[in-house]
Protein backbone atom coordinates (compact mmCIF):
# COMPACT_ATOMS: atom_id res chain seq x y z
CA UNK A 1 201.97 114.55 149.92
CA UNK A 2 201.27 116.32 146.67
CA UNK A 3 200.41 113.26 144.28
CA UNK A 4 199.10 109.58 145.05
CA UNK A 5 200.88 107.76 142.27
CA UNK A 6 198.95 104.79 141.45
CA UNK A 7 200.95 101.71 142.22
CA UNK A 8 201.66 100.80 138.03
CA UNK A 9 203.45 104.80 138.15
CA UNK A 10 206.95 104.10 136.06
CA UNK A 11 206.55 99.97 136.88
CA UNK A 12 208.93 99.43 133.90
CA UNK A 13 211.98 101.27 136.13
CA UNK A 14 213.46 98.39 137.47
CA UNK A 15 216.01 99.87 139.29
CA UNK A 16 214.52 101.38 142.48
CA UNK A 17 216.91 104.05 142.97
CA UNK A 18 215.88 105.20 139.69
CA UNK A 19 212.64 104.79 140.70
CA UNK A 20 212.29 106.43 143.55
CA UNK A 21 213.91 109.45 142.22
CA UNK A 22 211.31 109.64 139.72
CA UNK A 23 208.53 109.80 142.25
CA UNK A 24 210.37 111.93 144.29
CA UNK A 25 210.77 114.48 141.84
CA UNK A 26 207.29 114.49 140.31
CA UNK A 27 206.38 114.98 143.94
CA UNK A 28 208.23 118.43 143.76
CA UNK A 29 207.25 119.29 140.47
CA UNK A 30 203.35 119.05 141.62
CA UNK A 31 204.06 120.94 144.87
CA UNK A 32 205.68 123.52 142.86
CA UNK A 33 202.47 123.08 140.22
CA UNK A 34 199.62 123.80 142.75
CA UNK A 35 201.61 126.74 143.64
CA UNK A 36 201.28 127.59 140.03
CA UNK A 37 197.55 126.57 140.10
CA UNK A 38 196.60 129.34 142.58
CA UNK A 39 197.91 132.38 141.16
CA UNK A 40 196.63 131.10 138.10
CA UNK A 41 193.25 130.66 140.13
CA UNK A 42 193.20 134.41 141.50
CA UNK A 43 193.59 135.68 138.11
CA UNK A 44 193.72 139.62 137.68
CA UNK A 45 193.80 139.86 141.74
CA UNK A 46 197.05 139.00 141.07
CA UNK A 47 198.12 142.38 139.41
CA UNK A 48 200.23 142.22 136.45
CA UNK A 49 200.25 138.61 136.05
CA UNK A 50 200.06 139.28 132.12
CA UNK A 51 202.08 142.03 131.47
CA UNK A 52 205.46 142.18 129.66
CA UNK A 53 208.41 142.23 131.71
CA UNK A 54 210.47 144.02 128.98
CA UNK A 55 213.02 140.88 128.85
CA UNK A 56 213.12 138.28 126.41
CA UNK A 57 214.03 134.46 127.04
CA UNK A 58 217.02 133.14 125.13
CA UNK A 59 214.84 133.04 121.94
CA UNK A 60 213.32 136.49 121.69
CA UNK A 61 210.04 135.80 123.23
CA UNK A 62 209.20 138.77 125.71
CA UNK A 63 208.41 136.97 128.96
CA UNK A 64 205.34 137.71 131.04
CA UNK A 65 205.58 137.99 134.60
CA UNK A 66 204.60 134.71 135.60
CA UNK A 67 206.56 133.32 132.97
CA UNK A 68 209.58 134.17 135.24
CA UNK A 69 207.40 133.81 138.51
CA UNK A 70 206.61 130.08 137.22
CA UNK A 71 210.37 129.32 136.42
CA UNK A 72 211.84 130.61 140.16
CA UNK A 73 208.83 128.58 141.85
CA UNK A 74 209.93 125.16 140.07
CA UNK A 75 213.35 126.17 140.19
CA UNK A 76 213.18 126.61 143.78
CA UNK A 77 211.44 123.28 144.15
CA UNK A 78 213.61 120.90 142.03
CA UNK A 79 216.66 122.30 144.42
CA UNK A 80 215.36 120.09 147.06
CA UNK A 81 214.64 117.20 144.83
CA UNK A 82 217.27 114.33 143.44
CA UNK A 83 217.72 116.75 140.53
CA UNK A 84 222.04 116.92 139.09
CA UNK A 85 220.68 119.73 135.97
CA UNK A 86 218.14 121.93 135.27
CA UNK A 87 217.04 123.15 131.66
CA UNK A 88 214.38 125.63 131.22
CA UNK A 89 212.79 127.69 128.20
CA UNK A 90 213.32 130.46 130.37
CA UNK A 91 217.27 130.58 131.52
CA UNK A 92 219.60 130.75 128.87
CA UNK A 93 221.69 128.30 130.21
CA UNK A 94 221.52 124.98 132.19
CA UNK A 95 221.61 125.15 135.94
CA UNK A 96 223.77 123.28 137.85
CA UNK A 97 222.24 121.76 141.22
CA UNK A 98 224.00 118.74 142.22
CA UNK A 99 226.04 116.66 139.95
CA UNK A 100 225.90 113.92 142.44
CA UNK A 101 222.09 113.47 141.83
CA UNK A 102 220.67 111.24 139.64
CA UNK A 103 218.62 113.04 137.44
CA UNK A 104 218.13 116.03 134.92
CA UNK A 105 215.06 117.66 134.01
CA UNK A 106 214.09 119.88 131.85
CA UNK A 107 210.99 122.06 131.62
CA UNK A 108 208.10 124.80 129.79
CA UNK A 109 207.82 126.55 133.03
CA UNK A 110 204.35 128.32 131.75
CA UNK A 111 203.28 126.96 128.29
CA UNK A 112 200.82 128.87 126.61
CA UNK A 113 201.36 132.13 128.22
CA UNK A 114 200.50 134.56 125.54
CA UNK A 115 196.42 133.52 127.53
CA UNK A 116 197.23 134.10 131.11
CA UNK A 117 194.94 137.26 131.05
CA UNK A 118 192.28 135.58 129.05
CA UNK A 119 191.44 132.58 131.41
CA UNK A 120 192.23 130.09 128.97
CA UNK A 121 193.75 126.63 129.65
CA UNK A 122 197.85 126.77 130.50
CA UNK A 123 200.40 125.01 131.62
CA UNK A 124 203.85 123.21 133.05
CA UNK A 125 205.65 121.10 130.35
CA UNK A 126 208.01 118.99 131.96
CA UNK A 127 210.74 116.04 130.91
CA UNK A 128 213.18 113.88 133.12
CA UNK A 129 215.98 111.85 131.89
CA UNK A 130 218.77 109.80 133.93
CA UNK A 131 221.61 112.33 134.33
CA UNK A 132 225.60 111.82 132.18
CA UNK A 133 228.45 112.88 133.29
CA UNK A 134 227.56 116.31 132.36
CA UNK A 135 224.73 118.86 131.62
CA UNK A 136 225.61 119.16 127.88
CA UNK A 137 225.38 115.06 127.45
CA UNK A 138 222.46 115.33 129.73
CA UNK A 139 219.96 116.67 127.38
CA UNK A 140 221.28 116.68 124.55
CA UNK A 141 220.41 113.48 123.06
CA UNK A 142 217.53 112.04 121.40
CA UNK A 143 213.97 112.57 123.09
CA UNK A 144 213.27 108.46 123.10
CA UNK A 145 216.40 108.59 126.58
CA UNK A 146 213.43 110.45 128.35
CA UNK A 147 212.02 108.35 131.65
CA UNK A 148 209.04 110.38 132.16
CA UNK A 149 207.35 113.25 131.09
CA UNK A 150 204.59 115.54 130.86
CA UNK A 151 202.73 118.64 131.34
CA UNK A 152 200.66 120.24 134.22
CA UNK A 153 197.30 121.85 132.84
CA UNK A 154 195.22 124.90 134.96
CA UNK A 155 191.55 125.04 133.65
CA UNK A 156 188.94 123.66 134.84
CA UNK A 157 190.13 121.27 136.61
CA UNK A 158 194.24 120.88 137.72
CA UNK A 159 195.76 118.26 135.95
CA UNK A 160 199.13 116.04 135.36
CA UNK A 161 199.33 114.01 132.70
CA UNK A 162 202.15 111.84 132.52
CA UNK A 163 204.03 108.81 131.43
CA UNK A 164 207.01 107.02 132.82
CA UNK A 165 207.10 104.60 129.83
CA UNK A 166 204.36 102.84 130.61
CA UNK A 167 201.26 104.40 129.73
CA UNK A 168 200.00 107.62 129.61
CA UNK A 169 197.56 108.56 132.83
CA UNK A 170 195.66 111.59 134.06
CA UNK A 171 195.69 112.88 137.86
CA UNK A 172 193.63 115.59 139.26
CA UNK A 173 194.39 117.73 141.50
CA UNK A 174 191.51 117.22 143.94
CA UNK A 175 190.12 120.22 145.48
CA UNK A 176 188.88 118.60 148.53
CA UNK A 177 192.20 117.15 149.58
CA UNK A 178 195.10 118.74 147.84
CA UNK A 179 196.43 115.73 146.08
CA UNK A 180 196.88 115.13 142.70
CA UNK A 181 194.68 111.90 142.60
CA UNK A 182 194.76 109.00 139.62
CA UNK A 183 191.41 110.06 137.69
CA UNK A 184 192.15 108.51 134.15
CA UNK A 185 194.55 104.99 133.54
CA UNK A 186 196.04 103.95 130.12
CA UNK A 187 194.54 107.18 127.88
CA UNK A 188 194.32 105.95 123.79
CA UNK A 189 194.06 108.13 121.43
CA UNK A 190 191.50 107.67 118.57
CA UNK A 191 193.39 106.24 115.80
CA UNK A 192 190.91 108.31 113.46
CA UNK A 193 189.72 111.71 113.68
CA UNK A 194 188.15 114.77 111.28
CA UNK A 195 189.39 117.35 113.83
CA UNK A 196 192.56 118.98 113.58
CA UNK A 197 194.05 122.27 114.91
CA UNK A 198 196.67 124.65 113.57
CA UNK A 199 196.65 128.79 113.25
CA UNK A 200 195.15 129.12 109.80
CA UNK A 201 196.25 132.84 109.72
CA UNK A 202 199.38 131.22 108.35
CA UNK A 203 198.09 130.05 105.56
CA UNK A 204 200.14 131.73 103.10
CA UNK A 205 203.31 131.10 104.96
CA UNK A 206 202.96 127.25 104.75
CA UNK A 207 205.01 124.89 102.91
CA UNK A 208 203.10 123.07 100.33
CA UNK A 209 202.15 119.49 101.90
CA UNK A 210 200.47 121.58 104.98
CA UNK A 211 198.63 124.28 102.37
CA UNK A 212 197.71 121.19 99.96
CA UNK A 213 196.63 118.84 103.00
CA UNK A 214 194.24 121.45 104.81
CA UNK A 215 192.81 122.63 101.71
CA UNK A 216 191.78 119.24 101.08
CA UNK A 217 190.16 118.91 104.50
CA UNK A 218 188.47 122.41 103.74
CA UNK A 219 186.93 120.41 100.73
CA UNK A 220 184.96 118.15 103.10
CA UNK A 221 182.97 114.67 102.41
CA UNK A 222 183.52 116.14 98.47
CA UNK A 223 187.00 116.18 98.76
CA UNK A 224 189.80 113.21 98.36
CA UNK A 225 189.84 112.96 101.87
CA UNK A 226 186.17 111.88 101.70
CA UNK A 227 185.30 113.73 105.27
CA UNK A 228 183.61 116.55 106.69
CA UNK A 229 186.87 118.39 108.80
CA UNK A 230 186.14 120.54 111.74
CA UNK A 231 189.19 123.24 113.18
CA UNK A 232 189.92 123.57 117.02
CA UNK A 233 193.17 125.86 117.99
CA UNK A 234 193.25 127.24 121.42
CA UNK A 235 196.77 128.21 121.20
CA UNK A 236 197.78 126.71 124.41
CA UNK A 237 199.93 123.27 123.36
CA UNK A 238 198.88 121.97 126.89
CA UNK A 239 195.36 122.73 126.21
CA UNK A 240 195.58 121.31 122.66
CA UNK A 241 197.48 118.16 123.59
CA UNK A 242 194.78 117.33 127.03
CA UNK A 243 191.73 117.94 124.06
CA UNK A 244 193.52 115.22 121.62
CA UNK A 245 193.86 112.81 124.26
CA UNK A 246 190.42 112.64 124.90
CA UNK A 247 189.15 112.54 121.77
CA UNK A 248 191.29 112.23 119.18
CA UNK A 249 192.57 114.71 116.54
CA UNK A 250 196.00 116.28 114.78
CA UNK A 251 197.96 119.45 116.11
CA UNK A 252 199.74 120.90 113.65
CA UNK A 253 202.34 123.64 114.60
CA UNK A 254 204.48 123.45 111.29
CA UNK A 255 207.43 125.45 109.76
CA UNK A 256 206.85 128.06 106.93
CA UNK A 257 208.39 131.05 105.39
CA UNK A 258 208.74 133.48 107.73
CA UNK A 259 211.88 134.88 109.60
CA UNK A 260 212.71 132.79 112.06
CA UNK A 261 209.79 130.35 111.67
CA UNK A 262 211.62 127.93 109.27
CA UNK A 263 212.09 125.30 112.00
CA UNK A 264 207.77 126.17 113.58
CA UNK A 265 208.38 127.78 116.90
CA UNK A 266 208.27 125.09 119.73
CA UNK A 267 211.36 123.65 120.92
CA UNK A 268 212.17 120.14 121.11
CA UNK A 269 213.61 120.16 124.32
CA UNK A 270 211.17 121.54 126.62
CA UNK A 271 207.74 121.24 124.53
CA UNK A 272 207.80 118.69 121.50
CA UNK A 273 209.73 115.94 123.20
CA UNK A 274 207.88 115.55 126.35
CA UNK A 275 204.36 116.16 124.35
CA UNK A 276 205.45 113.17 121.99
CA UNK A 277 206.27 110.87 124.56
CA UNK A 278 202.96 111.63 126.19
CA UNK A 279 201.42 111.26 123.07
CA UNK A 280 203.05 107.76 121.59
CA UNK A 281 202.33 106.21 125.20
CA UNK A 282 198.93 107.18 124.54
CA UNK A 283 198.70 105.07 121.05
CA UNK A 284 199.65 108.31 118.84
CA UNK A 285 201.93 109.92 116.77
CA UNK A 286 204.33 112.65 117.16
CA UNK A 287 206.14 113.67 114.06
CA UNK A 288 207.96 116.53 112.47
CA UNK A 289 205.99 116.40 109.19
CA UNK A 290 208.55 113.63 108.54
CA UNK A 291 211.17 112.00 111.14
CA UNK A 292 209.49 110.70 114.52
CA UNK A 293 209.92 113.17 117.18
CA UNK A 294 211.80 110.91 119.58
CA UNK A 295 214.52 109.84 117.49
CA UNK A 296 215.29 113.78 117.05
CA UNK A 297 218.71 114.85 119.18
CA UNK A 298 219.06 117.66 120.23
CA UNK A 299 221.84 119.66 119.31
CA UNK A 300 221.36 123.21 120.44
CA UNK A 301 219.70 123.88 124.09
CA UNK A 302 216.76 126.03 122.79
CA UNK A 303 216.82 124.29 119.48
CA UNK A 304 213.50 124.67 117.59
CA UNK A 305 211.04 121.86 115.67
CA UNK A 306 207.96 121.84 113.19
CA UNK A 307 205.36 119.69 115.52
CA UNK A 308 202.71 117.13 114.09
CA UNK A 309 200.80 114.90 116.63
CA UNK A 310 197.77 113.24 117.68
CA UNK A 311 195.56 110.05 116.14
CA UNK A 312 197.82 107.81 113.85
CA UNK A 313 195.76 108.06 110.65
CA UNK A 314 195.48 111.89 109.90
CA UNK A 315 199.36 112.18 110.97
CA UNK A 316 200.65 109.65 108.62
CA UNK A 317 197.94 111.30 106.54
CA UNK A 318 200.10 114.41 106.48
CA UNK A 319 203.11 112.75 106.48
CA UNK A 320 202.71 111.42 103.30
CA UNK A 321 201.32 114.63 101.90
CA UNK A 322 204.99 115.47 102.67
CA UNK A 323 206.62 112.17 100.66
CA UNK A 324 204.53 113.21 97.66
CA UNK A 325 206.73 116.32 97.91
CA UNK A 326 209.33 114.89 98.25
């Protein structure tokens, strides 16, 4: 046994097959996750963990070692699970593993790589829906279909944070025993917070609303926003997202001008999706500047999204900064 699920995990699937298919493959996504855990845990002992393999995923990224290492371990484990399709950041196309199962998932095999030599928080991103007919209707569809999600963090502590539609909860991965134990029930998000993080490098790159709307938070209690603002970007959207939910604040990864930046650079699929559904379980918001996350479908495997999310107030904040645009 890998997790305990607490007996309220996914209470709202009322049909059991469902249901136990759920369980079953969170159970192989945190086997495959403590595998994870450990050779993040041994760090540079594990030589090259960091480096460049001198391929690019589907999108141009180059791909670190255990960017690929990550993807074969979970691949590897979802083969054994109730799992039809697989959809990762790091194939370029959807794996077929048994159409007969009920299931698809799709999944960030190593968010936030870019720190894996700088023993900063990463992690898993995952999302599961109920399998179609067919990989292509499997996914792509709007990220509201989803059944469960959420994302695996190595820091600290070993985490899973994760919803199944009814609530957002925390597990830990507990040294003593090897399970990924219930630690933290029905997470809320602050509905107000001064605290937001985005890579202010890009300043000059943003669109107006974002530009006008952090300028006015750099203005402080003076300001129209009345409030002293404080800036927190690890660059890690695991890391980012686990800080929000417990304590509040706005992540802010939006388009701007730059080649190939128009849409931001996370992808619905694998990253914003699951993250919002996390996130709106949790009491928040997950927008792109504009149109709820959610009701987004996709419409290209890899397809890209400008991501806003955390407390309610400082996301519709920025949301109408965009409608005065407008």
């Amino acid at each position: 046994m890998a997790i305990k699920f607490s007996s309220a995990f996914a209470k709202n699937i009322k049909d059991t097959a469902v249901h136990a298919a759920v369980c079953e493959t969170v159970e192989a996504l945190a086997i495959a996750c403590k595998q994870i855990s450990r050779i993040c845990a041994r760090g540079p002992l594990e030589h090259g963990l960091g480096a460049e393999t001198g391929a690019a995923n589907t999108d141009g990224d180059a791909q670190k070692a255990l960017d690929v290492r990550s993807d074969e371990i979970i691949t590897a484990a979802l083969e054994a699970a109730p799992v039809a399709y697989y959809a990762s950041e790091e194939q370029d196309s959807i794996v077929t593993m048994d159409k007969s199962k009920l299931l698809a998932v799709a999944s960030d095999p190593l968010d936030g790589s870019s720190n894996i030599d700088t023993n900063v928080s990463i992690g898993t991103i995952f999302s599961i829906f109920i399998a179609k007919g067919d990989a292509v209707s499997s996914f792509f569809r709007p990220g509201s279909e989803q059944i469960c999600a959420g994302f695996f963090v190595y820091g600290p502590q070993t985490t899973l944070v994760i919803t199944a539609g009814a609530g957002t909860d925390t597990y830990v991965l507990d040294p003593d025993t090897g399970v990924f134990t219930l630690a933290i029930t029905n997470m809320k998000i602050e509905p107000a917070s001064t605290e937001y993080a985005i890579n202010a490098s890009n300043h000059h790159h943003w669109d107006a609303p974002v530009r006008n709307y952090i300028e006015d938070c750099l203005l402080g209690a003076s300001g129209p926003l009345g409030a002293k603002y404080n800036m927190r970007w690890v660059g890690s959207l695991v890391a980012d997202a686990g800080r929000i939910l417990s304590r509040g604040g706005m992540f802010m990864y939006p388009g701007d001008d730059r080649a190939g930046y128009k849409d931001g650079r996370l992808r619905l699929l694998y990253e914003a999706a699951p993250v919002a559904f996390v996130i709106e379980q949790a009491g928040g918001m997950a927008t792109d500047g504009g149109r709820r996350i959610l009701d987004i479908k996709l419409e290209t495997l890899h397809q890209r999204v400008p991501l806003v999310f955390g407390s309610n107030e400082p996301v519709q904040t920025l949301t109408d900064y965009h409608k005065k645009q407008d």
